[in-house]
PDB file of N, CA and C in Angstrom:
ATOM      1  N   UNK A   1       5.102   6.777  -0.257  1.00  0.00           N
ATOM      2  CA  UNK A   1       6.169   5.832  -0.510  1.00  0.00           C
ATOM      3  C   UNK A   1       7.326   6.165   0.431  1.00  0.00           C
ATOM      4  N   UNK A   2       7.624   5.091   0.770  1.00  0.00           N
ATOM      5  CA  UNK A   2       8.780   5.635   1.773  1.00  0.00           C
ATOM      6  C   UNK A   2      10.657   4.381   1.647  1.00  0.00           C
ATOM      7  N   UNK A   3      11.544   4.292   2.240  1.00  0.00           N
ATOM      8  CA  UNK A   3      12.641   3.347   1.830  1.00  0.00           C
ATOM      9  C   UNK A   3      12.394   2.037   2.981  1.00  0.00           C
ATOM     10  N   UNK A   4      13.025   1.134   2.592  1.00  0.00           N
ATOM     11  CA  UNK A   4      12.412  -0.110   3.474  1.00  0.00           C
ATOM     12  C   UNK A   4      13.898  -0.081   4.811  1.00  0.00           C
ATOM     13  N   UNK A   5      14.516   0.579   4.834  1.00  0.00           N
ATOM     14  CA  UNK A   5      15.153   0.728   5.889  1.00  0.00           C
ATOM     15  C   UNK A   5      14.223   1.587   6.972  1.00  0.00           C
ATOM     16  N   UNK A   6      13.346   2.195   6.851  1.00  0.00           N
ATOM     17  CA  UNK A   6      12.388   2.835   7.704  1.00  0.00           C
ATOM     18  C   UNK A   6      11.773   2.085   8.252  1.00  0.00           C
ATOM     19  N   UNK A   7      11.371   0.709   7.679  1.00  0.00           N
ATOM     20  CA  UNK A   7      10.437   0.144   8.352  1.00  0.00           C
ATOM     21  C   UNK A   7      10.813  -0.616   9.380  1.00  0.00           C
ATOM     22  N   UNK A   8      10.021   0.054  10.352  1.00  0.00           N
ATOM     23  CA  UNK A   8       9.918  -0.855  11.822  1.00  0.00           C
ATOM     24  C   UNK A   8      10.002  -2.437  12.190  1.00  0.00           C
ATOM     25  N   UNK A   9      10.636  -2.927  13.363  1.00  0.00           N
ATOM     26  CA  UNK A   9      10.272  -4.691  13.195  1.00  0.00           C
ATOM     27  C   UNK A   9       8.749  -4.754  13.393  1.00  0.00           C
ATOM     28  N   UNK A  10       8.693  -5.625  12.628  1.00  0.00           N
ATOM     29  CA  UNK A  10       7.099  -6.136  12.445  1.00  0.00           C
ATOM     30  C   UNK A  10       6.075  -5.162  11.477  1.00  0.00           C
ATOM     31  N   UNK A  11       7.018  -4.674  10.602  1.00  0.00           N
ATOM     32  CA  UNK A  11       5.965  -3.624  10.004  1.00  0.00           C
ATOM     33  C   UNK A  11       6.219  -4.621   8.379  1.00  0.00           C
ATOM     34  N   UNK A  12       5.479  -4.255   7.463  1.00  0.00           N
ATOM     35  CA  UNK A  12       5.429  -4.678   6.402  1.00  0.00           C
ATOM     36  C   UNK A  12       5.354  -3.541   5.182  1.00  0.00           C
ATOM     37  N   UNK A  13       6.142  -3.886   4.350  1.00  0.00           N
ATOM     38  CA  UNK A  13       5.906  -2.956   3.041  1.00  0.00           C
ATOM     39  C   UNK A  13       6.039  -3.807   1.427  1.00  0.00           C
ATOM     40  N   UNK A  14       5.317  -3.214   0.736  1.00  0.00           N
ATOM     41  CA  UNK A  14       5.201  -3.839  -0.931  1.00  0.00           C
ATOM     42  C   UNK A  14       6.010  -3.090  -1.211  1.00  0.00           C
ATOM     43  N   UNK A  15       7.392  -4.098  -1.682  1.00  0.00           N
ATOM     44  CA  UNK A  15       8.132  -3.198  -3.045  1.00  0.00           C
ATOM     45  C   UNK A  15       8.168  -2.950  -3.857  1.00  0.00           C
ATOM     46  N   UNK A  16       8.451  -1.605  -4.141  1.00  0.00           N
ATOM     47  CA  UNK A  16       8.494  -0.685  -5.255  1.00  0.00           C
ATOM     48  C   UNK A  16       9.502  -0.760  -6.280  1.00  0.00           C
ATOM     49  N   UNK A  17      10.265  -0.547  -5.730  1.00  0.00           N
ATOM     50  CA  UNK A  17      11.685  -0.382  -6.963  1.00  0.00           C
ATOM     51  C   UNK A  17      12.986  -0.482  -5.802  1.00  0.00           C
ATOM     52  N   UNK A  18      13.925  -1.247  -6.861  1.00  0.00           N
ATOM     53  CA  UNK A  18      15.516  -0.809  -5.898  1.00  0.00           C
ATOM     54  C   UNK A  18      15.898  -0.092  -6.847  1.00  0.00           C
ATOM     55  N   UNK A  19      16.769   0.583  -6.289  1.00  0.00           N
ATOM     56  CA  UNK A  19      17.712   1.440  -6.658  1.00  0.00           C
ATOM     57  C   UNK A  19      19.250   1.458  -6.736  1.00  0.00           C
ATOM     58  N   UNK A  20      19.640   0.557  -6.881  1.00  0.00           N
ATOM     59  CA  UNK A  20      20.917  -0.334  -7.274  1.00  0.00           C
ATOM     60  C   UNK A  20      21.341  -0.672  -7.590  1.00  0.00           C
ATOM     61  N   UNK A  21      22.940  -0.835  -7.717  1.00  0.00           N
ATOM     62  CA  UNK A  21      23.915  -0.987  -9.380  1.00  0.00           C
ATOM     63  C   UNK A  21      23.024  -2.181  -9.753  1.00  0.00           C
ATOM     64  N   UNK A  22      23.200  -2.565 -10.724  1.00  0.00           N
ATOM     65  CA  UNK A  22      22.587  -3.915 -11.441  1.00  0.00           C
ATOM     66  C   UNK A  22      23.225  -5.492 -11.177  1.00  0.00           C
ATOM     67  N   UNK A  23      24.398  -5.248 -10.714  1.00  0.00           N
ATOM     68  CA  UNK A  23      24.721  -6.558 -10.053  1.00  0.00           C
ATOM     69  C   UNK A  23      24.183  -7.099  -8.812  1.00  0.00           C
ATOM     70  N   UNK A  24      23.597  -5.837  -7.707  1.00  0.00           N
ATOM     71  CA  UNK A  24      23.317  -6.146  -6.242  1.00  0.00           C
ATOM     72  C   UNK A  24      21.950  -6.073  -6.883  1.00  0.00           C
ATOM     73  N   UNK A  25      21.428  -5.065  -7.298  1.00  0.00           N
ATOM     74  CA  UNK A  25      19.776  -5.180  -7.697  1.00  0.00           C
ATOM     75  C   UNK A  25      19.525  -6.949  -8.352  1.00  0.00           C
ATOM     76  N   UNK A  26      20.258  -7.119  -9.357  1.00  0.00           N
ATOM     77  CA  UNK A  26      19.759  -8.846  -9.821  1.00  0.00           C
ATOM     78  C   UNK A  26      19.986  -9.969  -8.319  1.00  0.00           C
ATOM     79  N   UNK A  27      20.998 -10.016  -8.113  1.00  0.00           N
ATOM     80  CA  UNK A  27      20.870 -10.684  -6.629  1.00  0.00           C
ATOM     81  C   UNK A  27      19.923 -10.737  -5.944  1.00  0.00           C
ATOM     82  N   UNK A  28      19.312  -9.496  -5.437  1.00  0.00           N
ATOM     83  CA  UNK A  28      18.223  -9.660  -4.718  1.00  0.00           C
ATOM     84  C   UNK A  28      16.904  -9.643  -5.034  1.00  0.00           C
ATOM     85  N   UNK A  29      16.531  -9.820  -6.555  1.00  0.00           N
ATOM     86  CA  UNK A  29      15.679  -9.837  -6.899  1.00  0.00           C
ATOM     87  C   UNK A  29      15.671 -11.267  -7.028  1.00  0.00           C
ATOM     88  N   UNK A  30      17.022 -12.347  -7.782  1.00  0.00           N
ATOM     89  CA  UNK A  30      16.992 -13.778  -7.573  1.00  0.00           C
ATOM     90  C   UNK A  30      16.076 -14.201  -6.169  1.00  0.00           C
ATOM     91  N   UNK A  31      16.460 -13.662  -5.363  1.00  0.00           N
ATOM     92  CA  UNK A  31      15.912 -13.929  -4.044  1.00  0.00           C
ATOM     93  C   UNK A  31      14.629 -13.354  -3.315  1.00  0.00           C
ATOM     94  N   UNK A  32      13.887 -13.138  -4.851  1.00  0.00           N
ATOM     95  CA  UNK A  32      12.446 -12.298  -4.066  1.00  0.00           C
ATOM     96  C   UNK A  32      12.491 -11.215  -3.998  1.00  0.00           C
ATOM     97  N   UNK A  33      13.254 -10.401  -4.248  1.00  0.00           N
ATOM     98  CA  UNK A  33      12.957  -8.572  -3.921  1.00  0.00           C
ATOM     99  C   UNK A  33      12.600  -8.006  -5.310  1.00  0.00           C
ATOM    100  N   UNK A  34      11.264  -8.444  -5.454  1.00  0.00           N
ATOM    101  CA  UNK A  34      10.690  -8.208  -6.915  1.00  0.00           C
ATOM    102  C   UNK A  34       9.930  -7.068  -6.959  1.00  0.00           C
ATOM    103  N   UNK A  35       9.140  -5.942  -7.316  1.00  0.00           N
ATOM    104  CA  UNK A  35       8.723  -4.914  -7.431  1.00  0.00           C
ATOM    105  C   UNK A  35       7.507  -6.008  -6.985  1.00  0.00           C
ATOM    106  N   UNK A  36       5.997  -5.302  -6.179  1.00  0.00           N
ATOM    107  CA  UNK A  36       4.658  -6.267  -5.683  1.00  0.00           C
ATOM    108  C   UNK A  36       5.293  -7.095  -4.751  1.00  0.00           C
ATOM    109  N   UNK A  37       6.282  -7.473  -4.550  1.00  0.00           N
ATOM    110  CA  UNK A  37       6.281  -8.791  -3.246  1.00  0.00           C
ATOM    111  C   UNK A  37       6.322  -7.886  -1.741  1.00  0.00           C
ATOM    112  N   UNK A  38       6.109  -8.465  -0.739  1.00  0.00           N
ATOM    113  CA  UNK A  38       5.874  -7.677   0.609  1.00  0.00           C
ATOM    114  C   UNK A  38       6.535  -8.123   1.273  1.00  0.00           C
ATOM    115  N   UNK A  39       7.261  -7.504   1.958  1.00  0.00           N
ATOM    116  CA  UNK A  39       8.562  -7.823   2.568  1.00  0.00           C
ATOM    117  C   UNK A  39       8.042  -7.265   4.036  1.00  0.00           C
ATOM    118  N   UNK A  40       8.570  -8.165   5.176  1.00  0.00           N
ATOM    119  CA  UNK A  40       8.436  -7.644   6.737  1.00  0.00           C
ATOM    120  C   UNK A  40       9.944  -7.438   7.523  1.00  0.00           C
ATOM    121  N   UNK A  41       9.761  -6.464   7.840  1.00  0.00           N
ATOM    122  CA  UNK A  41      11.170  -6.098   8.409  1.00  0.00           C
ATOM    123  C   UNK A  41      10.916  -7.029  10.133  1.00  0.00           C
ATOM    124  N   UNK A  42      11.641  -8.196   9.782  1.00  0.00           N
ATOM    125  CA  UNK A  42      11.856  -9.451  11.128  1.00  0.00           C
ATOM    126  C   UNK A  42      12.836  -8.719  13.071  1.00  0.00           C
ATOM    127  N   UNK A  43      13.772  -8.425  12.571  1.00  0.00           N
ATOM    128  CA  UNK A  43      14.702  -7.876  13.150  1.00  0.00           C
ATOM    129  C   UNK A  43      15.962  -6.975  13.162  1.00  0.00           C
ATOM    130  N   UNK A  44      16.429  -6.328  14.054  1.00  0.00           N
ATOM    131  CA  UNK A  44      17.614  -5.436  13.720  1.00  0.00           C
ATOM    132  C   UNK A  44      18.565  -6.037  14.771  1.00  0.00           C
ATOM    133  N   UNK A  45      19.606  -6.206  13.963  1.00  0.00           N
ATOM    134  CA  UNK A  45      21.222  -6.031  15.314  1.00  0.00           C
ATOM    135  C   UNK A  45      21.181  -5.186  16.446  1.00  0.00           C
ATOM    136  N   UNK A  46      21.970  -5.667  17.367  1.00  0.00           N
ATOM    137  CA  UNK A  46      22.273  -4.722  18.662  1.00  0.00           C
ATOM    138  C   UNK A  46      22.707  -3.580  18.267  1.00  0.00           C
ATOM    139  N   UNK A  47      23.145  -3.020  17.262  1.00  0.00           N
ATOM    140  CA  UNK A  47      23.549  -1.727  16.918  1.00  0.00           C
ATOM    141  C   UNK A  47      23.190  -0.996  16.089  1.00  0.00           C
ATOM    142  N   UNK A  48      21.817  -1.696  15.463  1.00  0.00           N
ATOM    143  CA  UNK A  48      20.758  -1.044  14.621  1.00  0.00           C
ATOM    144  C   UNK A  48      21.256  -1.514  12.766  1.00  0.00           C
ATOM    145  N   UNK A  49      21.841  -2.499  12.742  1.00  0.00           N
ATOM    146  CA  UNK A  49      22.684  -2.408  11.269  1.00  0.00           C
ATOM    147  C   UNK A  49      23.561  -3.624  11.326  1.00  0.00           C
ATOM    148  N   UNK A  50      22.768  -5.067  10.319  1.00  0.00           N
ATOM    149  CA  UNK A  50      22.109  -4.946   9.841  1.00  0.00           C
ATOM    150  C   UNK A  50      20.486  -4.964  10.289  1.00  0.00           C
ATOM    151  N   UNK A  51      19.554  -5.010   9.228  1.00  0.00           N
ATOM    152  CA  UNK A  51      18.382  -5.335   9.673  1.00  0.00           C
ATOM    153  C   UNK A  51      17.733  -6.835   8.909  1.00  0.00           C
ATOM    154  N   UNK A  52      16.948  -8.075   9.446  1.00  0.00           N
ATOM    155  CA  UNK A  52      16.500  -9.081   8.841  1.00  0.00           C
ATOM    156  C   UNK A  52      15.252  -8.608   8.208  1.00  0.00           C
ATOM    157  N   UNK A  53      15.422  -8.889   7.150  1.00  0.00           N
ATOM    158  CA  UNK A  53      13.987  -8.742   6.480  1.00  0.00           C
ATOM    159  C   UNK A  53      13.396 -10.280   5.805  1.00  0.00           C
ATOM    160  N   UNK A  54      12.342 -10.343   5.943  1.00  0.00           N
ATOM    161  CA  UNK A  54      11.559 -11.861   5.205  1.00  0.00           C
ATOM    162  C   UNK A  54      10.625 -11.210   4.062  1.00  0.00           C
ATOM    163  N   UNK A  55      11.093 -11.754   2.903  1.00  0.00           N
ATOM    164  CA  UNK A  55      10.226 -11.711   1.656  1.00  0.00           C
ATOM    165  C   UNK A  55      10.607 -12.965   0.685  1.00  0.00           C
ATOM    166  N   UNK A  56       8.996 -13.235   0.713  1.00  0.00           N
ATOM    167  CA  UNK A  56       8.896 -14.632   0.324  1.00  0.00           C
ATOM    168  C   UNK A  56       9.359 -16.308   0.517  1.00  0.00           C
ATOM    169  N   UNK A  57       9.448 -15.726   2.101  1.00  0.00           N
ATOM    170  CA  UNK A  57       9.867 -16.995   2.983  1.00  0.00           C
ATOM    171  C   UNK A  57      11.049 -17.041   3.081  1.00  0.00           C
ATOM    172  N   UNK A  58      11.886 -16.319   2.511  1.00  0.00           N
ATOM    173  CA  UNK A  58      13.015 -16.017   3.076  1.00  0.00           C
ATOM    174  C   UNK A  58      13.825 -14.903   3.742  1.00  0.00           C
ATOM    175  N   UNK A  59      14.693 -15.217   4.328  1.00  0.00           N
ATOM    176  CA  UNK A  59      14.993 -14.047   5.415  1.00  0.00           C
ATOM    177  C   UNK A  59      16.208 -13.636   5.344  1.00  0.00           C
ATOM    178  N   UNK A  60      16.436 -12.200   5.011  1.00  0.00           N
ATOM    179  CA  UNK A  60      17.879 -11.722   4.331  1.00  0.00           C
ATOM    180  C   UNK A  60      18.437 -10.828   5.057  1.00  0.00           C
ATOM    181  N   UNK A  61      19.985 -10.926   5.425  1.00  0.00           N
ATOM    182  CA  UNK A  61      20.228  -9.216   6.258  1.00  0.00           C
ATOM    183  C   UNK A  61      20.640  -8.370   5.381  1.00  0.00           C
ATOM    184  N   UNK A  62      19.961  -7.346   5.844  1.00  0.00           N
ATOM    185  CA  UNK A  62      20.008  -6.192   4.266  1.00  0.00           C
ATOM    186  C   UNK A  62      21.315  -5.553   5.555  1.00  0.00           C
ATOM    187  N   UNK A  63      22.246  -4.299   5.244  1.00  0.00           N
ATOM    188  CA  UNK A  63      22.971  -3.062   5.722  1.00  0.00           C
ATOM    189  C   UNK A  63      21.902  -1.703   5.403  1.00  0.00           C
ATOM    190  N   UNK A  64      22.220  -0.993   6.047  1.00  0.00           N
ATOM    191  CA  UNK A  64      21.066  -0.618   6.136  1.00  0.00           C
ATOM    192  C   UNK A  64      21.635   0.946   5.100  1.00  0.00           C
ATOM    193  N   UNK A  65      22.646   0.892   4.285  1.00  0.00           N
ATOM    194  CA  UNK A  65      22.838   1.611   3.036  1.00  0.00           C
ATOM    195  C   UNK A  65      22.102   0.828   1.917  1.00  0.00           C
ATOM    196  N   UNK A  66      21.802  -0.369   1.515  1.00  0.00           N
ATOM    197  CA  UNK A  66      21.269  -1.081   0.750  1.00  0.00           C
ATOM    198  C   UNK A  66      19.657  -0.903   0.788  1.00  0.00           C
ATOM    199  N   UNK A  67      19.090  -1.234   2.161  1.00  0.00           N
ATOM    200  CA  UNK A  67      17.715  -0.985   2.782  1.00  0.00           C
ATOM    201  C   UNK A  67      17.152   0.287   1.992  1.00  0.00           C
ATOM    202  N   UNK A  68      18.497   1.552   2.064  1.00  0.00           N
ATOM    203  CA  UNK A  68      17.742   2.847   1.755  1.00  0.00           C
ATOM    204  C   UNK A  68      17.575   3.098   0.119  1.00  0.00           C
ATOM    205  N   UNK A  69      17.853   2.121  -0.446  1.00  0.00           N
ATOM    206  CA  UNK A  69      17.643   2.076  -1.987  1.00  0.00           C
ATOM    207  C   UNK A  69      16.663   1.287  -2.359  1.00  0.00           C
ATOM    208  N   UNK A  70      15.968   1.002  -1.815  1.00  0.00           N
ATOM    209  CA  UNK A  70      14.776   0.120  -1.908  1.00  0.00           C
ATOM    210  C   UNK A  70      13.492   0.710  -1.447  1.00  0.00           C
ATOM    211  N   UNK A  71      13.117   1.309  -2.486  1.00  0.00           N
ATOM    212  CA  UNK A  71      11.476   1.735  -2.113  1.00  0.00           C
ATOM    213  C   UNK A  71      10.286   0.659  -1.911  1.00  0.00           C
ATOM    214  N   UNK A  72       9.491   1.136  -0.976  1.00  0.00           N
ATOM    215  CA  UNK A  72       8.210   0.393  -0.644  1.00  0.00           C
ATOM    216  C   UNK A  72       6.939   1.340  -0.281  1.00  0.00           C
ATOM    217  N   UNK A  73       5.904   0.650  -0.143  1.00  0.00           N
ATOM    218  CA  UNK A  73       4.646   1.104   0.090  1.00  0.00           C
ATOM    219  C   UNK A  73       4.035   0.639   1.023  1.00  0.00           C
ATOM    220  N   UNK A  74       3.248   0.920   2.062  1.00  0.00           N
ATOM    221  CA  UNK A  74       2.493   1.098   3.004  1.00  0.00           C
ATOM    222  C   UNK A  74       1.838  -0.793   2.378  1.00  0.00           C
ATOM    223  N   UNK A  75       1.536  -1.879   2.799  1.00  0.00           N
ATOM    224  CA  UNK A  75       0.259  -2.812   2.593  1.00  0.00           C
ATOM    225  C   UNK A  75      -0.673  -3.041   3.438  1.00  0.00           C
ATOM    226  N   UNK A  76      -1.447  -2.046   4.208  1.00  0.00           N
ATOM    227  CA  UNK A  76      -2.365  -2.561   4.639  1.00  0.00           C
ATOM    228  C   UNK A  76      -3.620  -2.495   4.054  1.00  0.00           C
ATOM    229  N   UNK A  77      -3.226  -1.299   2.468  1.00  0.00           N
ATOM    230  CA  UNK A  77      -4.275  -1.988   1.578  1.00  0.00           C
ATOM    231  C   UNK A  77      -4.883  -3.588   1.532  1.00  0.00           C
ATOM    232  N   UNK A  78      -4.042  -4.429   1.944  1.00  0.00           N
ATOM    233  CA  UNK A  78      -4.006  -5.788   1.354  1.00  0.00           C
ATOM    234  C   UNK A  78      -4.211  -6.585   2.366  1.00  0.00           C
ATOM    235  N   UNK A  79      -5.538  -6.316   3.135  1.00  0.00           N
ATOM    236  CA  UNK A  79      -6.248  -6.653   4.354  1.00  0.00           C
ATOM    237  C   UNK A  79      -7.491  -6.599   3.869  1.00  0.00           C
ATOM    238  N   UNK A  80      -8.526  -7.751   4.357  1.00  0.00           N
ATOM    239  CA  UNK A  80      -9.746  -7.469   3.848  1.00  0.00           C
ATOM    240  C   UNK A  80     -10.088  -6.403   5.607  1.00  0.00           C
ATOM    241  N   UNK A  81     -11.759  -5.999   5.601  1.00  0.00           N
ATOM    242  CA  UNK A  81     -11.772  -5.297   6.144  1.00  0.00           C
ATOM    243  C   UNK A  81     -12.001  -5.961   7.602  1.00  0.00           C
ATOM    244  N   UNK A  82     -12.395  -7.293   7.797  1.00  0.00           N
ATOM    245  CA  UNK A  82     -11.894  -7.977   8.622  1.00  0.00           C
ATOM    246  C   UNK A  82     -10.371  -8.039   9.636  1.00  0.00           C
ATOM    247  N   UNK A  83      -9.763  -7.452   8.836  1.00  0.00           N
ATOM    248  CA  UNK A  83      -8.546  -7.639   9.389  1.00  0.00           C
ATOM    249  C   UNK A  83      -7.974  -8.724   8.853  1.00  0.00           C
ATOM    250  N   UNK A  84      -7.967  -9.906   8.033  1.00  0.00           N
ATOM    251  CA  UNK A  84      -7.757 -11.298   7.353  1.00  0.00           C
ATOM    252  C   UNK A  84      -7.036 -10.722   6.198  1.00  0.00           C
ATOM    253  N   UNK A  85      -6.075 -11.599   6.127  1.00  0.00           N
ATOM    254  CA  UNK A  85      -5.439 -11.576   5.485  1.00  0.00           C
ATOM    255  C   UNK A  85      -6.101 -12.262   3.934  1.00  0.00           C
ATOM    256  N   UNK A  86      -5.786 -11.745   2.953  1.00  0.00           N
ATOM    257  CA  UNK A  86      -6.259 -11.795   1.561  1.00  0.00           C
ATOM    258  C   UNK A  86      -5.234 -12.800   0.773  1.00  0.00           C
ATOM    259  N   UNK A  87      -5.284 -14.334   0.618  1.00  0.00           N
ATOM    260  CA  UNK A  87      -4.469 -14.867  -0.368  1.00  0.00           C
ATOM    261  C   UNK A  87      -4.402 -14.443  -1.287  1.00  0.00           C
ATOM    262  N   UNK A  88      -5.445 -13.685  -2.319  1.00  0.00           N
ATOM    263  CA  UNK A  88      -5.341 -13.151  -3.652  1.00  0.00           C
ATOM    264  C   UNK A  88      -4.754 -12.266  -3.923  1.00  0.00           C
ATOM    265  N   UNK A  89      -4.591 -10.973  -2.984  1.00  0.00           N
ATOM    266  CA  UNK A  89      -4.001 -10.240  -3.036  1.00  0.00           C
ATOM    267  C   UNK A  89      -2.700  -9.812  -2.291  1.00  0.00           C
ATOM    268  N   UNK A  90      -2.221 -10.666  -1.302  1.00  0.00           N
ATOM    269  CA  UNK A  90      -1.336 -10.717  -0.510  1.00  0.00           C
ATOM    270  C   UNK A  90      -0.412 -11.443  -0.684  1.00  0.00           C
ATOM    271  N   UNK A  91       0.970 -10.821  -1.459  1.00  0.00           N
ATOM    272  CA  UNK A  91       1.766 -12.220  -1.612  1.00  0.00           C
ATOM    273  C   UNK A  91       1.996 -13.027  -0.387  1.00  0.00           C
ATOM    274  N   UNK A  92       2.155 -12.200   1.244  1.00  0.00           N
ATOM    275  CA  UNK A  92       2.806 -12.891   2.210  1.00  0.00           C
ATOM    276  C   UNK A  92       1.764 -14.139   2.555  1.00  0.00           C
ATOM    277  N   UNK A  93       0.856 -13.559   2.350  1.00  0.00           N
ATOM    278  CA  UNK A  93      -0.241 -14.581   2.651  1.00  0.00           C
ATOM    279  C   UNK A  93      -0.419 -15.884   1.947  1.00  0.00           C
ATOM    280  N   UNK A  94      -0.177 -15.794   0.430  1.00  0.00           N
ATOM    281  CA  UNK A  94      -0.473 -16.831  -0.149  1.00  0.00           C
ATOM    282  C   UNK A  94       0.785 -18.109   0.204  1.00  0.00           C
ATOM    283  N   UNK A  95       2.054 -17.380   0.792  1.00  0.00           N
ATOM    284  CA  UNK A  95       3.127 -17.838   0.962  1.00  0.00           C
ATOM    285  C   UNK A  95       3.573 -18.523   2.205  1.00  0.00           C
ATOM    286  N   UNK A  96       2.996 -17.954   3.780  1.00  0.00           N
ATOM    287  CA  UNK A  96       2.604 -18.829   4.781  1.00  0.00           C
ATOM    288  C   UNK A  96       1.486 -17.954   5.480  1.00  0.00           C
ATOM    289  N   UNK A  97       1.117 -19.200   6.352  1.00  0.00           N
ATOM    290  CA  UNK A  97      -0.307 -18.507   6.877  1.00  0.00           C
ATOM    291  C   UNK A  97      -0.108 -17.366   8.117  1.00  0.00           C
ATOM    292  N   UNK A  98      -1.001 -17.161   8.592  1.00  0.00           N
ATOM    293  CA  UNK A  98      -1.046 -15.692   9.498  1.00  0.00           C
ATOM    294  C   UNK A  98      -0.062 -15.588  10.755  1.00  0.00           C
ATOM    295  N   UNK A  99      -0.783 -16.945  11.694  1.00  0.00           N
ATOM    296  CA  UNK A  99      -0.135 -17.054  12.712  1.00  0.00           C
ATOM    297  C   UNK A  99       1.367 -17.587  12.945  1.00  0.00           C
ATOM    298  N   UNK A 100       1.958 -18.420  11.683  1.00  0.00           N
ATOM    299  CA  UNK A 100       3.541 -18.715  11.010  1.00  0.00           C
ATOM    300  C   UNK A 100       4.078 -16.879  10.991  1.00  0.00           C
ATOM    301  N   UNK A 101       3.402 -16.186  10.533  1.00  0.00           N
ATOM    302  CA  UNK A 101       4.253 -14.485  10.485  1.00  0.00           C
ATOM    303  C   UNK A 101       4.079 -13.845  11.321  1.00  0.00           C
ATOM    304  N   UNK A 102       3.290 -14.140  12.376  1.00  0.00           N
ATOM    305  CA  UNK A 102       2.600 -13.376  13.592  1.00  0.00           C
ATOM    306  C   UNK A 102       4.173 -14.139  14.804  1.00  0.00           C
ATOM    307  N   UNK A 103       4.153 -15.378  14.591  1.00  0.00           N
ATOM    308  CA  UNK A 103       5.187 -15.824  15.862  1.00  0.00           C
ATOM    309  C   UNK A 103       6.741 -15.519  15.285  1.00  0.00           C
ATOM    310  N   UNK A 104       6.888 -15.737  14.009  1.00  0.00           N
ATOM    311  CA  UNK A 104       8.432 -14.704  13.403  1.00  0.00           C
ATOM    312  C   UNK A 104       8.471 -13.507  14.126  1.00  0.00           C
ATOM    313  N   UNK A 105       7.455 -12.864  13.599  1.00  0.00           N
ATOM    314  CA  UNK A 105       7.851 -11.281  14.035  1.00  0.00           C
ATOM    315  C   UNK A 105       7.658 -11.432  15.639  1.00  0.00           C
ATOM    316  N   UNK A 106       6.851 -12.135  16.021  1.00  0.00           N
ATOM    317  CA  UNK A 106       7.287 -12.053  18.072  1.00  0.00           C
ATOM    318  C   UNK A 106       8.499 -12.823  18.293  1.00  0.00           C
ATOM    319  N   UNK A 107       9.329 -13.427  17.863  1.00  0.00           N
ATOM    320  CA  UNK A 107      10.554 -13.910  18.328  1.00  0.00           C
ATOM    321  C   UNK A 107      11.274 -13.383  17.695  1.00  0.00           C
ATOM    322  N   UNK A 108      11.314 -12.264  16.980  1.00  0.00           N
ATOM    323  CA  UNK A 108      12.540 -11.685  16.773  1.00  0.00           C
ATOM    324  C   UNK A 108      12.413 -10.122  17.508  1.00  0.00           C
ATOM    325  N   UNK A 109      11.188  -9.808  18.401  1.00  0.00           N
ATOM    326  CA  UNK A 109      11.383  -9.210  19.150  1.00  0.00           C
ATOM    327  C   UNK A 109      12.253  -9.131  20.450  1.00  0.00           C
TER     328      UNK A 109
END
């Protein structure tokens, strides 16, 4: 388990838990940052802070003190062995298709 401020652009992680007063934690859970949803870290600022993250089709700038209260997990469990993405088990997947998250994460490179 690691914090979702770690994660790289174009990397993906299932969240775990935030860790945050209860006013900023409900906020961003309104908006998808639910414990199981998979979040892809899109882009970072010219100065590393904030960073864009997309979970569940939407795309949020976290600070990257907020980022580090937010645990996640590794998903590449959630690949068949194909490499294909799994609607059943993949929230990002069931939410848009492959090549829609494949050209996000290359233009925000």
């Amino acid at each position: 388990m690691s914090i979702l401020s770690d994660l790289t652009v174009g990397e993906r992680g299932i969240l775990v838990s935030l860790e945050l007063p209860e006013n900023v934690q409900n906020h961003l859970m309104h908006m998808g940052f639910v414990p199981g949803s998979c979040v892809v870290a899109l882009r970072r600022a010219p100065a590393g802070d904030p960073t864009v993250y997309c979970v569940d089709g939407l795309e949020i700038a976290l600070r990257h003190e907020t980022a580090e209260a937010i645990r996640v997990r590794p998903c590449a469990a959630h690949h068949t062995a194909a490499g294909a993405q799994n609607p059943a088990t993949d929230p990002v997947a069931s939410e848009a298709p492959a090549d829609q998250e494949k050209a996000l994460v290359e233009a925000a490179q």
